[in-house]
Protein backbone atom coordinates (compact mmCIF):
# COMPACT_ATOMS: atom_id res chain seq x y z
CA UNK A 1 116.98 9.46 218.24
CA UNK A 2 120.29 11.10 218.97
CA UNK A 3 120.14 12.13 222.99
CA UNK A 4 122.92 14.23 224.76
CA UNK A 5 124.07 14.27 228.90
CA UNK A 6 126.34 17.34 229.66
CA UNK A 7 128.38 16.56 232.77
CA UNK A 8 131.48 18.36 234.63
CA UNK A 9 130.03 21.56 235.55
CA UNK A 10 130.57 22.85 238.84
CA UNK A 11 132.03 25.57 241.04
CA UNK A 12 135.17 26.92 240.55
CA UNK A 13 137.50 30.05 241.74
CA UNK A 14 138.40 32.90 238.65
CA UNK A 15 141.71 32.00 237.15
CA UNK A 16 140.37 27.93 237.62
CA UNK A 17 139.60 25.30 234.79
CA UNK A 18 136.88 22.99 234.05
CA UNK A 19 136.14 20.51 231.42
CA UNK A 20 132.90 19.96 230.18
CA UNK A 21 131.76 16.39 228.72
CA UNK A 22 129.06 15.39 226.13
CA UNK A 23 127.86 12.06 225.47
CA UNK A 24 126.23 11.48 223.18
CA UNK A 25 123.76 8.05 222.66
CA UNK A 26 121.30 6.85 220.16
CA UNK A 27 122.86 7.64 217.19
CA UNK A 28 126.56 8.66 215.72
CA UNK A 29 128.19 11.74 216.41
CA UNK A 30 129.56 11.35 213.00
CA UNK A 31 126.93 12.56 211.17
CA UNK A 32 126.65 16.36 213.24
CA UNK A 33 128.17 19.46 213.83
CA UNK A 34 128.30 19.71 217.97
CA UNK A 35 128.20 22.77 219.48
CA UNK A 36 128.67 24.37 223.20
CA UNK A 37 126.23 27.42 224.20
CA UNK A 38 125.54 28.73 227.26
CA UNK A 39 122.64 30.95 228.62
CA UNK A 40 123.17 32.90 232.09
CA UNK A 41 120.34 34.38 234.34
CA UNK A 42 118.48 36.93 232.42
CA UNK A 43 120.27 36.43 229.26
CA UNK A 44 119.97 34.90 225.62
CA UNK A 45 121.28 31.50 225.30
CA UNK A 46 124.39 32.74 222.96
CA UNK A 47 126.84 30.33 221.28
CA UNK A 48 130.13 29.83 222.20
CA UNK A 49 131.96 27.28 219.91
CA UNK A 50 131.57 24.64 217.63
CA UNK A 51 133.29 21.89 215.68
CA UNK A 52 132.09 20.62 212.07
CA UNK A 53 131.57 17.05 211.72
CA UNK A 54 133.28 17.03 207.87
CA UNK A 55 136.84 18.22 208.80
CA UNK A 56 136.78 19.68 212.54
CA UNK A 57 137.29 23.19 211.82
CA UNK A 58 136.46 24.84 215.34
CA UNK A 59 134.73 28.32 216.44
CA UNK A 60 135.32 30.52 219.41
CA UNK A 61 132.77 33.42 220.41
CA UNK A 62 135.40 36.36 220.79
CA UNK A 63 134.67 36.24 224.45
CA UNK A 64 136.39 32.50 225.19
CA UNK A 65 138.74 32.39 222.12
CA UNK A 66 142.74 31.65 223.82
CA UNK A 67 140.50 30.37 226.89
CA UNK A 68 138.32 27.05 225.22
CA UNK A 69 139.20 24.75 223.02
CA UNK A 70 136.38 21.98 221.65
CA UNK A 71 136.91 18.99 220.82
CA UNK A 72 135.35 15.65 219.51
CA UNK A 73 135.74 12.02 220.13
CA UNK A 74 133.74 10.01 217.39
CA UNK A 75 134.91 6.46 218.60
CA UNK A 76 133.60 7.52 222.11
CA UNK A 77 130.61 9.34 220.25
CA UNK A 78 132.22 12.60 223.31
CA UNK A 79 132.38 16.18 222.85
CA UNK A 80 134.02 17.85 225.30
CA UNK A 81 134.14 21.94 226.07
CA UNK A 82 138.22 22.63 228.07
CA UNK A 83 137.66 25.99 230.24
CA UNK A 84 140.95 28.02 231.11
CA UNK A 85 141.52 30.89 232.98
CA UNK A 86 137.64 30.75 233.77
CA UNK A 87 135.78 34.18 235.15
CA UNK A 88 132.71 35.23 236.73
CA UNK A 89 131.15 36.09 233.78
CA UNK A 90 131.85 32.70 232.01
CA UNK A 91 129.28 31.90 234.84
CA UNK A 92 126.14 30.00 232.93
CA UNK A 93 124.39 26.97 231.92
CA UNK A 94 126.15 25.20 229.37
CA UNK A 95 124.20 23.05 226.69
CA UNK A 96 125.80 20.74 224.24
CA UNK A 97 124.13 20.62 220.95
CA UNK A 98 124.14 18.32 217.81
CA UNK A 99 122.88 19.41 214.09
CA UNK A 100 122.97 18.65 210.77
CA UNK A 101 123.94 22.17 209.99
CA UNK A 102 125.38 24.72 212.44
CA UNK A 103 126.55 28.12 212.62
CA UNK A 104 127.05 30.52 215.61
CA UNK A 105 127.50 34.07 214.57
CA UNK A 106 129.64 36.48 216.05
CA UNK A 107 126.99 38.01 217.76
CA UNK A 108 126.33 35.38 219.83
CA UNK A 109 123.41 34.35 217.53
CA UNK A 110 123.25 30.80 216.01
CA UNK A 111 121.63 28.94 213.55
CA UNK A 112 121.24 25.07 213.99
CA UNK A 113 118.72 22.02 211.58
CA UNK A 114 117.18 19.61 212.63
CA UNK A 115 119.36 19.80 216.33
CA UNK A 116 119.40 17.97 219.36
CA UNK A 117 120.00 19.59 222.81
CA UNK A 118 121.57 18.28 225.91
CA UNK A 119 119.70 19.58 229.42
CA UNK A 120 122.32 21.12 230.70
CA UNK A 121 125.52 21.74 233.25
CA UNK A 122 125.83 24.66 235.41
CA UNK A 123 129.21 26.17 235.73
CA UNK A 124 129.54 29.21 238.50
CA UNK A 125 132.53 31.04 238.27
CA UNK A 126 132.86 32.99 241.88
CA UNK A 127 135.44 33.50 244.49
């Protein structure tokens, strides 16, 4: 059973950069599109990118596109979320998740199969 650990949340000042890890155990990373959501206080868990397991092609929510780039380490079975230019309202919790099929919308809205969810990393954005 594939299980994911979210790390390298935290607080940090507008303008500031994080970067998010995934790691993934249990099973190969190979074998799923990942993707990063997030879901602040009061709001809809919403998807904000994802990378296809077949040839890596990548999606950005209009919101972080220029600001996030995924990415994916099979041989370290790691997906990893790099925040620029953060700001308050990239303030959430940010999930990792793993399917066999994937697709976040440009609403916000996603579809995922037979997925796998990490627990969690906050990230607060605040001066």
């Amino acid at each position: 059973q594939l299980q994911l650990v979210e790390s390298g949340g935290g607080l940090v000042q507008p303008g500031g950069s994080l970067r998010l890890s995934c790691a993934a155990s249990g099973s190969s990373l190979d074998y799923y599109d990942i993707g990063w959501f997030r879901q602040a206080p009061w709001q809809e868990r919403e998807g904000v990118s994802s990378i296809s397991r077949s040839d890596g092609t990548t999606y950005y929510t209009a919101s972080v596109r220029g600001r996030f780039t995924i990415s994916r380490d099979n041989a370290k079975n790691m997906v990893y979320l790099q925040m620029n230019n953060l700001k308050p309202e990239d303030t959430a919790v940010y999930y990792c998740a793993a399917a066999a099929a994937l697709e976040i919308y440009n609403t916000g809205r996603f579809y995922l199969r037979d997925d796998y969810w990490g627990q969690g990393t906050q990230v607060t954005v605040s001066s």
